[in-house]
PDB file of N, CA and C in Angstrom:
ATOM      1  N   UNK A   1      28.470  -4.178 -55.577  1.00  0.00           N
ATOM      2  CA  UNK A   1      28.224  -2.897 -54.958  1.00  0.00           C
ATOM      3  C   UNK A   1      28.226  -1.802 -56.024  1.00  0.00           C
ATOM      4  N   UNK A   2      27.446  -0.761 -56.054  1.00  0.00           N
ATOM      5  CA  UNK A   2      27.366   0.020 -56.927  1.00  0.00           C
ATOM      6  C   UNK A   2      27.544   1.218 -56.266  1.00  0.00           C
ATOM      7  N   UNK A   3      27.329   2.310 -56.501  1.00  0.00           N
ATOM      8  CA  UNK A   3      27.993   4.002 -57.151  1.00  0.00           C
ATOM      9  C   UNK A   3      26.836   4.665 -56.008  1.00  0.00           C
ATOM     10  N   UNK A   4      27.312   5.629 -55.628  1.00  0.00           N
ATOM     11  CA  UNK A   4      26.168   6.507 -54.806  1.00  0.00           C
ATOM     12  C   UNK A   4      25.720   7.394 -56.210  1.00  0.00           C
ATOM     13  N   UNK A   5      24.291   7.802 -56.360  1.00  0.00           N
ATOM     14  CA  UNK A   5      23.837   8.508 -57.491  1.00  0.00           C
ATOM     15  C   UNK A   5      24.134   9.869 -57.378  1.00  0.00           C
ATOM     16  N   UNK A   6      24.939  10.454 -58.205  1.00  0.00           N
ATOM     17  CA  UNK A   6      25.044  12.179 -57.876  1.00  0.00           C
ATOM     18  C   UNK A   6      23.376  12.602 -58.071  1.00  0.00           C
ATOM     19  N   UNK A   7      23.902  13.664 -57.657  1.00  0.00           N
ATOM     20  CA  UNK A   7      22.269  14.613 -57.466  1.00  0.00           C
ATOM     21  C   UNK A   7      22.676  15.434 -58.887  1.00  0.00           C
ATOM     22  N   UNK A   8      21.761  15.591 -59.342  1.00  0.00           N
ATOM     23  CA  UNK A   8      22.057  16.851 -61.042  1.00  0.00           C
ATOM     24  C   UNK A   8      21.703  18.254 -60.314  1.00  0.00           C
ATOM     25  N   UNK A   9      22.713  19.113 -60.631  1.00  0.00           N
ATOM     26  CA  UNK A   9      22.195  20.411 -60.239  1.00  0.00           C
ATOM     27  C   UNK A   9      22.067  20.919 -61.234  1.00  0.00           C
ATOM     28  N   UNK A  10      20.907  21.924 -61.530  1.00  0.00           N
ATOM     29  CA  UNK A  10      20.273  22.364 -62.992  1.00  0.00           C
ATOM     30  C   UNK A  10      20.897  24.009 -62.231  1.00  0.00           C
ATOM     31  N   UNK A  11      21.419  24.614 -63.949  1.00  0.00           N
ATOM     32  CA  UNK A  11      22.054  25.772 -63.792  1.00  0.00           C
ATOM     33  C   UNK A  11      20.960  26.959 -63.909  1.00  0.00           C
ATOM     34  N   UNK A  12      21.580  27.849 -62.904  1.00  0.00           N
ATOM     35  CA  UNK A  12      20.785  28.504 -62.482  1.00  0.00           C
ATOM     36  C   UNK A  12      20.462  30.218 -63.967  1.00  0.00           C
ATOM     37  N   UNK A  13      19.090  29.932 -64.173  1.00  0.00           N
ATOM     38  CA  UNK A  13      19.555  31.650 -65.385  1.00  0.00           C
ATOM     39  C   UNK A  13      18.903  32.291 -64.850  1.00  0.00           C
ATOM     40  N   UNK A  14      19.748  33.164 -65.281  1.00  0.00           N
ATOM     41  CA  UNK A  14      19.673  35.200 -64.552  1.00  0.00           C
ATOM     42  C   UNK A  14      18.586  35.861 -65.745  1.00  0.00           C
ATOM     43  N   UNK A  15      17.534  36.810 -65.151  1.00  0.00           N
ATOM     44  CA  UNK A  15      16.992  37.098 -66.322  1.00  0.00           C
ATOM     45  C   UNK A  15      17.031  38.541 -65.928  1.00  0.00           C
ATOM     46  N   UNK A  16      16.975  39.102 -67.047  1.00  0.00           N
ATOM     47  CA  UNK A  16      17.212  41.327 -66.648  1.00  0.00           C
ATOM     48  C   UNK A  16      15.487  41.432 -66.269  1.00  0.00           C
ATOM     49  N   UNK A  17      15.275  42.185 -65.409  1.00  0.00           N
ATOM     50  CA  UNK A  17      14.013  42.632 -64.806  1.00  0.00           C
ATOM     51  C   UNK A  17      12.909  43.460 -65.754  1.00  0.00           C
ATOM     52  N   UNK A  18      11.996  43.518 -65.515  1.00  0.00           N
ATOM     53  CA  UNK A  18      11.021  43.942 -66.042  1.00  0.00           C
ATOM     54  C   UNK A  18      10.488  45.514 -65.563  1.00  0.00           C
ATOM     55  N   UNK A  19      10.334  45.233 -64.659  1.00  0.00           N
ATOM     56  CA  UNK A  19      10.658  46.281 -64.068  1.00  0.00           C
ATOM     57  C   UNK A  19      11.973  47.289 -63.097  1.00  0.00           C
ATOM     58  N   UNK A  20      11.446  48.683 -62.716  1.00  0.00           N
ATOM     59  CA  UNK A  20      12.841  49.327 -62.057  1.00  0.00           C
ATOM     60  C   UNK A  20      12.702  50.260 -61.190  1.00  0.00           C
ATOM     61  N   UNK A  21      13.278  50.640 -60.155  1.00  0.00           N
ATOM     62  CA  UNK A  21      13.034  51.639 -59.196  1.00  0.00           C
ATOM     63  C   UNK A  21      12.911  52.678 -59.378  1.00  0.00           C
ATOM     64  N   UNK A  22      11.814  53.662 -58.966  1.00  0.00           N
ATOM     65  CA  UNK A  22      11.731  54.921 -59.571  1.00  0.00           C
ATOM     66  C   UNK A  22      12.785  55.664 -58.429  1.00  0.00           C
ATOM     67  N   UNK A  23      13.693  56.767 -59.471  1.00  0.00           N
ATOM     68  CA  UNK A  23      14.223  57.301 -58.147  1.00  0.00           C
ATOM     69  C   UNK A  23      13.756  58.729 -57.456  1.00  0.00           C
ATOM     70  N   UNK A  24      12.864  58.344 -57.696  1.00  0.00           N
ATOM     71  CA  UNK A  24      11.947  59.635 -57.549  1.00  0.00           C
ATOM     72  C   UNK A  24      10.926  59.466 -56.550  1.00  0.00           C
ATOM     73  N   UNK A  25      10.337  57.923 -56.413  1.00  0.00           N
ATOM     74  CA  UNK A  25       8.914  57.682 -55.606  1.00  0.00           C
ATOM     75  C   UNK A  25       9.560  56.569 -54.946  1.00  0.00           C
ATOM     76  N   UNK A  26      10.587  56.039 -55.561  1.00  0.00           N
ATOM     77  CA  UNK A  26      11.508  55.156 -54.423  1.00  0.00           C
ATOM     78  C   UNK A  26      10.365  53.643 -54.875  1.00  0.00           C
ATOM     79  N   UNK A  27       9.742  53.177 -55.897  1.00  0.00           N
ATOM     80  CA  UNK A  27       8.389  52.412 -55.987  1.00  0.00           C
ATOM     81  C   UNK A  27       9.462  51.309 -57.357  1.00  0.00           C
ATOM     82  N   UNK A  28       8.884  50.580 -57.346  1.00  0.00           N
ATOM     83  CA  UNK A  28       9.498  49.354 -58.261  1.00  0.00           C
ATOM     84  C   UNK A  28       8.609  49.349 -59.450  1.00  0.00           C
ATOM     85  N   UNK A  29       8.478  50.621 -60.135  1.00  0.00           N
ATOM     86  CA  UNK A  29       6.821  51.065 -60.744  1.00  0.00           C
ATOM     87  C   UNK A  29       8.047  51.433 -62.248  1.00  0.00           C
ATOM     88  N   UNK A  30       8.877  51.485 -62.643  1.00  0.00           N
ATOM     89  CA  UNK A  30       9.648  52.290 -63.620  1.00  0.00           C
ATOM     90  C   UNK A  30       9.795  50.879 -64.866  1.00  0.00           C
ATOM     91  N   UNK A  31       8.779  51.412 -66.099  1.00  0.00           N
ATOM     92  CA  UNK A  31       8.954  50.434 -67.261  1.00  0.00           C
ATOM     93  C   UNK A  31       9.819  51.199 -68.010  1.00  0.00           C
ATOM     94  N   UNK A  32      10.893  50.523 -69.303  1.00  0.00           N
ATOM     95  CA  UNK A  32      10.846  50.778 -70.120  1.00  0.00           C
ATOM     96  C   UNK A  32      11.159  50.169 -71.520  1.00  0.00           C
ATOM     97  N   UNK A  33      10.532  51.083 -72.191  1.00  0.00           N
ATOM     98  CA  UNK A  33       9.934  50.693 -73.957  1.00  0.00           C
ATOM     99  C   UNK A  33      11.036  51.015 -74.745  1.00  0.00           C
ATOM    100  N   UNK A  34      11.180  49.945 -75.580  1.00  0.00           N
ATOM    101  CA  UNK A  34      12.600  50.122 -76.212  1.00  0.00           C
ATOM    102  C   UNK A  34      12.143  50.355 -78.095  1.00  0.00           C
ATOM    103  N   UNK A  35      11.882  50.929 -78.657  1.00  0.00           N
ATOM    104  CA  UNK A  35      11.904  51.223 -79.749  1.00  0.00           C
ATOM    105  C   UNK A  35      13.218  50.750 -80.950  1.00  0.00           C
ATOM    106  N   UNK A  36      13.700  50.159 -81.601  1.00  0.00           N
ATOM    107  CA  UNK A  36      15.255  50.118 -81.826  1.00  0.00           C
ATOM    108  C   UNK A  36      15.231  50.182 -83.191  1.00  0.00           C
ATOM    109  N   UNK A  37      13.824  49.909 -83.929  1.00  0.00           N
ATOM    110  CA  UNK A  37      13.907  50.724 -85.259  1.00  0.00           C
ATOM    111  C   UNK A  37      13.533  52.308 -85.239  1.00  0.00           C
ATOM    112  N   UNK A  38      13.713  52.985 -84.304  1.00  0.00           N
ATOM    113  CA  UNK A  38      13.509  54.517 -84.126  1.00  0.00           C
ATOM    114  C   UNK A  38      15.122  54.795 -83.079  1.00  0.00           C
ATOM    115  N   UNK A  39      15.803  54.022 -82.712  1.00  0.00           N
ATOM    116  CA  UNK A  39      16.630  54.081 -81.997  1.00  0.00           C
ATOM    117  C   UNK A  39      16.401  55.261 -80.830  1.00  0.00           C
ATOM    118  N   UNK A  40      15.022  55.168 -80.020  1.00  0.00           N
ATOM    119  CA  UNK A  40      14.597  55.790 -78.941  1.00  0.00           C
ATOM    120  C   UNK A  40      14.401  54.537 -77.915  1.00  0.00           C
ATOM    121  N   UNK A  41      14.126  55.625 -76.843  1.00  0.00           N
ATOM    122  CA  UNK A  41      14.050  54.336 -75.252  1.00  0.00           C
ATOM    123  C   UNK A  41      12.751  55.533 -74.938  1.00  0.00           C
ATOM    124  N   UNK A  42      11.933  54.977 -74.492  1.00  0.00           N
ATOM    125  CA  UNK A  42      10.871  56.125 -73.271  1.00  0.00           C
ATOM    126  C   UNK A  42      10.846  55.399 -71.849  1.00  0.00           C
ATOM    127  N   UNK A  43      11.053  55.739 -71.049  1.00  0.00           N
ATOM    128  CA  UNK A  43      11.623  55.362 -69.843  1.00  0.00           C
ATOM    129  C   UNK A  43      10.302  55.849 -68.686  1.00  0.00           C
ATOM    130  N   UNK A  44       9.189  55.301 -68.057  1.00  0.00           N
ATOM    131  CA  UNK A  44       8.428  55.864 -67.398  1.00  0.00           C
ATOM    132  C   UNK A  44       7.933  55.175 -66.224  1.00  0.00           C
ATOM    133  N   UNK A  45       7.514  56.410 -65.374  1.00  0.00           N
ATOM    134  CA  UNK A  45       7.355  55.530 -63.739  1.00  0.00           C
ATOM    135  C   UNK A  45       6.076  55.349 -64.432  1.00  0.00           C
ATOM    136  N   UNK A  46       5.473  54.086 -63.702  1.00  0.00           N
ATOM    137  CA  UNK A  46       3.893  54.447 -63.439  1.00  0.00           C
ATOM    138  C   UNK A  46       2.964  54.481 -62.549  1.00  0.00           C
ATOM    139  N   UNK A  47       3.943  55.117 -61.344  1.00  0.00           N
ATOM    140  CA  UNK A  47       3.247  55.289 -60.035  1.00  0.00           C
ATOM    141  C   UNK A  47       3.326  57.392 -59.928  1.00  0.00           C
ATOM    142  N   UNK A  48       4.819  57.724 -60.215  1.00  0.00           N
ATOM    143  CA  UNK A  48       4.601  58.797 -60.225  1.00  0.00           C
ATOM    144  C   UNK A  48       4.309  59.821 -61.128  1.00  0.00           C
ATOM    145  N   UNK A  49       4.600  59.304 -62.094  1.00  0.00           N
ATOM    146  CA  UNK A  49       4.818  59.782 -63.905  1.00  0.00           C
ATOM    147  C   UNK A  49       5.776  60.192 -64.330  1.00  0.00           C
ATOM    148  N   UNK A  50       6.745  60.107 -63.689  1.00  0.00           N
ATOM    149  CA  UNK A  50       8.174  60.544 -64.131  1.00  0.00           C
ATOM    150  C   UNK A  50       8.628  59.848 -65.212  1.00  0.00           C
ATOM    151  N   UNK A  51       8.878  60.596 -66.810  1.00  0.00           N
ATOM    152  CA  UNK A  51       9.077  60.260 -68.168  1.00  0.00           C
ATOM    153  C   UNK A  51      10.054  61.082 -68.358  1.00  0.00           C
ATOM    154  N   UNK A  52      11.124  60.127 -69.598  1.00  0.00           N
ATOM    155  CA  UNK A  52      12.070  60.500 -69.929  1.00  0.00           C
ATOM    156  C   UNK A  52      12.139  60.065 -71.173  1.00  0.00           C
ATOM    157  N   UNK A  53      12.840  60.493 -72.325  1.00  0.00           N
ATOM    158  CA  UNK A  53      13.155  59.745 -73.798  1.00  0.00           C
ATOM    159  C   UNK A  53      14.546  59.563 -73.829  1.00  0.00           C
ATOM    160  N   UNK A  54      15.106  59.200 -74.437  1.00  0.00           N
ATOM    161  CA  UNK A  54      16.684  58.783 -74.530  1.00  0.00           C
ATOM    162  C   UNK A  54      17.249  57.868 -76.042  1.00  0.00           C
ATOM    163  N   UNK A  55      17.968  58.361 -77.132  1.00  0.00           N
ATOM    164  CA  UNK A  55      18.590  57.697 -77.510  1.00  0.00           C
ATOM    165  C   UNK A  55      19.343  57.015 -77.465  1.00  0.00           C
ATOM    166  N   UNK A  56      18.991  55.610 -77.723  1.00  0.00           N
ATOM    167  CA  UNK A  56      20.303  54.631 -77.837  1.00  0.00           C
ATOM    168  C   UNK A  56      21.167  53.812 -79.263  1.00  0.00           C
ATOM    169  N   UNK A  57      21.653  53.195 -78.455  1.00  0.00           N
ATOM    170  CA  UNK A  57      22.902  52.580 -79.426  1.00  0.00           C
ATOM    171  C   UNK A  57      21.998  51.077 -79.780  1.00  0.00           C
ATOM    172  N   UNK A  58      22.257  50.561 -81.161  1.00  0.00           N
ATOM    173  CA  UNK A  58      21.610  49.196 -81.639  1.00  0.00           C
ATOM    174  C   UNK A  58      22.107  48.487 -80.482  1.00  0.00           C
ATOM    175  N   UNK A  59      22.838  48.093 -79.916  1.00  0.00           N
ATOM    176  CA  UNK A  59      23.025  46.898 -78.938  1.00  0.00           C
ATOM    177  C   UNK A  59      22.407  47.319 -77.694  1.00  0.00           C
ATOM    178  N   UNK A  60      22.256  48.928 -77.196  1.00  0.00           N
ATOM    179  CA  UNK A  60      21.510  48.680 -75.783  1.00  0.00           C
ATOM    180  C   UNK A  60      20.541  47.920 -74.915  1.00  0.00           C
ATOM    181  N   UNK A  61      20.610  47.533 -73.758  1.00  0.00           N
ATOM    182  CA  UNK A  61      19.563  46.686 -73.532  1.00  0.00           C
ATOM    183  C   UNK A  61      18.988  48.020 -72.030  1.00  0.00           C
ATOM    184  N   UNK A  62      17.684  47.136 -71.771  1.00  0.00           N
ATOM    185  CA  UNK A  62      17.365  48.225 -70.904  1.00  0.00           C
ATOM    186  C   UNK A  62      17.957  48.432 -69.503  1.00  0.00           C
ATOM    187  N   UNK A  63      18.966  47.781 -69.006  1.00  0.00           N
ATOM    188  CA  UNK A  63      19.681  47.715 -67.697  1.00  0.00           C
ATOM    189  C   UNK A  63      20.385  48.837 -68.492  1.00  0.00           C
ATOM    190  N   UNK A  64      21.029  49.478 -69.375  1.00  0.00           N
ATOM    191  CA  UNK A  64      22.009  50.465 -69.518  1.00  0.00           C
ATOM    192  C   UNK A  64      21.612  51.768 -69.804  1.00  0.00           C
ATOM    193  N   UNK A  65      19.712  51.794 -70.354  1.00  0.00           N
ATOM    194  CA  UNK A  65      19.118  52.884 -70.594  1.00  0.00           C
ATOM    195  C   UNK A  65      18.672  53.369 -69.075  1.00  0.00           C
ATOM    196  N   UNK A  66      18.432  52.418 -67.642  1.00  0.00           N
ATOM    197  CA  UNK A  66      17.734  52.249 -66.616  1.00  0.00           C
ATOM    198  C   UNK A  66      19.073  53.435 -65.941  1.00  0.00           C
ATOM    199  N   UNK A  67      20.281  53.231 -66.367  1.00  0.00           N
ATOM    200  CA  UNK A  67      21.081  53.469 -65.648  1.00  0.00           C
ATOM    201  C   UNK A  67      21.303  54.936 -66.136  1.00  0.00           C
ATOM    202  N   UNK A  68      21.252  55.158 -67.291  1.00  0.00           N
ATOM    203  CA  UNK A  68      21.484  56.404 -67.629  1.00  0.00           C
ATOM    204  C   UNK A  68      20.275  57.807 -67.464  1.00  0.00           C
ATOM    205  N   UNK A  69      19.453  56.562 -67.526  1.00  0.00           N
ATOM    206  CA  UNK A  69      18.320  57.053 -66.682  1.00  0.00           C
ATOM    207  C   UNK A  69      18.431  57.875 -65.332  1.00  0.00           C
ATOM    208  N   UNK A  70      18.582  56.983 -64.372  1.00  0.00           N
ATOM    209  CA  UNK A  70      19.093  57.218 -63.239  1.00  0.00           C
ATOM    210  C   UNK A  70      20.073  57.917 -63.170  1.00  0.00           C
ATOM    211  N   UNK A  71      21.397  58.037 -63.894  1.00  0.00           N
ATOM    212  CA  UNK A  71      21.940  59.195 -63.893  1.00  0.00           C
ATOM    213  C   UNK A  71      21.882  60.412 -64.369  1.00  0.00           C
ATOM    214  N   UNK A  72      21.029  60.387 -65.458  1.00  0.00           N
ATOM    215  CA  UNK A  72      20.324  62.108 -65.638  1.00  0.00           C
ATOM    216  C   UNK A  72      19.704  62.528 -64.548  1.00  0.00           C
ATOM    217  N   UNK A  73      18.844  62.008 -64.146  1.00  0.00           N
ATOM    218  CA  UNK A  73      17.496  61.985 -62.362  1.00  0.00           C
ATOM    219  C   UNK A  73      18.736  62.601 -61.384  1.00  0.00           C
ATOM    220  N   UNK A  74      19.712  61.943 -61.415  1.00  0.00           N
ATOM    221  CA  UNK A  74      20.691  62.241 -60.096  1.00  0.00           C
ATOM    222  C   UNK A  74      21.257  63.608 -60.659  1.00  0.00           C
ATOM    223  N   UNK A  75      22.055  63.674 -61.594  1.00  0.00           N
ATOM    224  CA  UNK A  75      22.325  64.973 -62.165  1.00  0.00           C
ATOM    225  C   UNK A  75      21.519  66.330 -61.848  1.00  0.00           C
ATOM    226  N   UNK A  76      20.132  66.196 -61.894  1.00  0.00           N
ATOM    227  CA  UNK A  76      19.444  67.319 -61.786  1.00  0.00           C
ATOM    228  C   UNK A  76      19.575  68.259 -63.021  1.00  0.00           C
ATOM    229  N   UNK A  77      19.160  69.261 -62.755  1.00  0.00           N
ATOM    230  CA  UNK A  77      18.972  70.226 -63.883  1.00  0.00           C
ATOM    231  C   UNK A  77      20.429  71.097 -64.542  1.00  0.00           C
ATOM    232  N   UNK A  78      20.153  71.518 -65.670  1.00  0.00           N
ATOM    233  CA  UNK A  78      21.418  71.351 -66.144  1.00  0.00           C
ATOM    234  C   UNK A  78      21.774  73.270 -66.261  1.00  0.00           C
TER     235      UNK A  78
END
């Protein structure tokens, strides 16, 4: 008598998005371009045109520029 065969479960990878929600047009339209030998980000819808620039840090990735993003947008005018 032999062994019931396990099943292999293949692990699952997470990948950071390509795109991002504009919070402005509410649209899944928001790229952004990471520059890191200029240590700039340009951050832009391309449904509504809402553009932003932003310096970052050598390790940023774009989930942390997306966010700071989004929190200047929420901030409003200064």
């Amino acid at each position: 008598m032999g062994r019931r065969r396990r099943r292999v479960v293949a692990p699952i990878k997470i990948t950071l998005p390509k795109f991002f929600l504009c919070p402005k047009c509410g649209k899944k339209s928001v790229r952004i371009e990471m520059m890191k030998e200029k240590a700039r980000a340009l951050v832009q819808c391309g449904d509504c045109g809402l553009k932003e620039e932003f310096t970052i840090a050598p390790h940023s990735e774009p989930v942390d520029i997306y966010c700071k993003f989004t929190d200047h947008f929420y901030k409003g005018p200064a």
